[in-house]
Protein backbone atom coordinates (compact mmCIF):
# COMPACT_ATOMS: atom_id res chain seq x y z
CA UNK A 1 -29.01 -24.70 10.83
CA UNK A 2 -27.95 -21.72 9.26
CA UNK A 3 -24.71 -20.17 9.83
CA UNK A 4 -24.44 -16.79 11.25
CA UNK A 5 -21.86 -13.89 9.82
CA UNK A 6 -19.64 -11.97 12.63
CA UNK A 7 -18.42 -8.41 11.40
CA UNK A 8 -15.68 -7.50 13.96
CA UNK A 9 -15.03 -4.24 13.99
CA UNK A 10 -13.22 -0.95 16.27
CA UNK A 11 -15.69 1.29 18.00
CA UNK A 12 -12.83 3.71 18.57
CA UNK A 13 -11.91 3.74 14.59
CA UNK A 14 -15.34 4.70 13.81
CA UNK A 15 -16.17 1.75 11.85
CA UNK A 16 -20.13 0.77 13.37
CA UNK A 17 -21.76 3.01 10.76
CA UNK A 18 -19.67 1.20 7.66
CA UNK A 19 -20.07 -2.12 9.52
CA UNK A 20 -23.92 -1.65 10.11
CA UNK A 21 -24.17 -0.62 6.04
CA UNK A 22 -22.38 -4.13 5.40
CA UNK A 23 -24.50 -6.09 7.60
CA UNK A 24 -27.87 -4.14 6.16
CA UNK A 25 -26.59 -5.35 2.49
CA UNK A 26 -25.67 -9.02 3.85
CA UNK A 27 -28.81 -9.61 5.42
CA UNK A 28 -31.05 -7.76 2.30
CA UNK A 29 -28.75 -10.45 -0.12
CA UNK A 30 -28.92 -13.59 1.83
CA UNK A 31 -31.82 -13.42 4.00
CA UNK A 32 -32.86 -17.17 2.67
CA UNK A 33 -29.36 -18.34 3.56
CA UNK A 34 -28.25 -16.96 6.54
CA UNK A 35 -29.55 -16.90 10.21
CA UNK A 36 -28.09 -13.33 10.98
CA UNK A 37 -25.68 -11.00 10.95
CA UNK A 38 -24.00 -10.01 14.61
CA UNK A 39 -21.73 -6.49 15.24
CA UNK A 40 -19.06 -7.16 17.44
CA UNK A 41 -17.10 -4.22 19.09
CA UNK A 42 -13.13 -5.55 18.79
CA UNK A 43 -10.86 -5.56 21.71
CA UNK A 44 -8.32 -4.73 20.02
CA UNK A 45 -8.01 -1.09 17.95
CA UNK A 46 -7.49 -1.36 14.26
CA UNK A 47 -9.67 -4.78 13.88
CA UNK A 48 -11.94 -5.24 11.09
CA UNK A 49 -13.01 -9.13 10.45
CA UNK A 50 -16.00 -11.06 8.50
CA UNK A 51 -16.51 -14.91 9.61
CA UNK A 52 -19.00 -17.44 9.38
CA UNK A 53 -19.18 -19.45 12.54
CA UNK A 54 -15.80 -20.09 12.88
CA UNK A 55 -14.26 -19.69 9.37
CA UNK A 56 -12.83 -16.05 8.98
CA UNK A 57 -13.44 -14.95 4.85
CA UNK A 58 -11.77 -11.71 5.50
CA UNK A 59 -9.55 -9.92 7.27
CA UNK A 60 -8.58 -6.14 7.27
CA UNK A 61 -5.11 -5.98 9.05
CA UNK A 62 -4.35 -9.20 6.66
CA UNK A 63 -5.71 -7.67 3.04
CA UNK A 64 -4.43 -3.87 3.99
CA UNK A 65 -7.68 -2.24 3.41
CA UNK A 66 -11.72 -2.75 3.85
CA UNK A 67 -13.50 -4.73 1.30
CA UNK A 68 -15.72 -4.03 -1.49
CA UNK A 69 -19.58 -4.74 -0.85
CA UNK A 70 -19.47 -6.80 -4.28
CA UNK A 71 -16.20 -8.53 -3.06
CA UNK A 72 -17.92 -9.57 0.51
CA UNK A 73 -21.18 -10.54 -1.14
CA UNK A 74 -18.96 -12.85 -2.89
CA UNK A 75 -16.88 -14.17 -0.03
CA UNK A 76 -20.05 -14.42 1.77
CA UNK A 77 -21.81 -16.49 -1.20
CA UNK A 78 -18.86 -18.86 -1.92
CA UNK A 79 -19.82 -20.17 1.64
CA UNK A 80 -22.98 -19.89 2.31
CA UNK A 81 -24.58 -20.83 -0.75
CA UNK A 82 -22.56 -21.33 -3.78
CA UNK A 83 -25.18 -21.55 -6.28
CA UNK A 84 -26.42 -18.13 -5.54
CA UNK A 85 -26.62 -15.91 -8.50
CA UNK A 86 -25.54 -12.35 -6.99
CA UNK A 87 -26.86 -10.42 -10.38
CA UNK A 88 -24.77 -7.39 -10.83
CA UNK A 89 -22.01 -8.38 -8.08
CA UNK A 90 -20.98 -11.12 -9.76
CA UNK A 91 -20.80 -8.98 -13.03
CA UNK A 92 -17.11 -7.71 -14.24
């Protein structure tokens, strides 16, 4: 079965429109490799969190800041399907 990706993130921050824009680009990348992509509203203000099934890849209050589309494409890939060639995203 394919694994789905959670973005977690706070309603009353603002952050649906920036988490909807990730999950468009996650699902246009790995639509082969993954069964979905679900928005969750936190509970808590000031969350911001990417996991697959159970396995969080990124954290905001951890790192100290959002991450970069390539970076998260990356994260993403490393589990999902390691042998994925991102094209430009895995460029330098």
């Amino acid at each position: 079965m394919k694994p789905t990706i959670t973005l977690e993130y706070c309603p009353k921050c603002g952050w649906l429109l920036r988490s909807a824009w990730m999950a468009q680009e996650l699902l246009t990348t790995f639509t082969d490799d993954v069964h979905g992509v679900l928005l969750h509203p936190a509970e808590f203000s000031g969350r911001f969190s990417v996991r697959i099934e159970d396995k969080v890849i990124f954290d905001r209050k951890v790192e100290g800041r959002f991450p970069e589309i390539k970076e998260l494409k990356q994260l993403v890939r490393d589990v999902v399907n390691p042998e994925k060639d991102l094209g430009h995203s895995d460029r330098k």
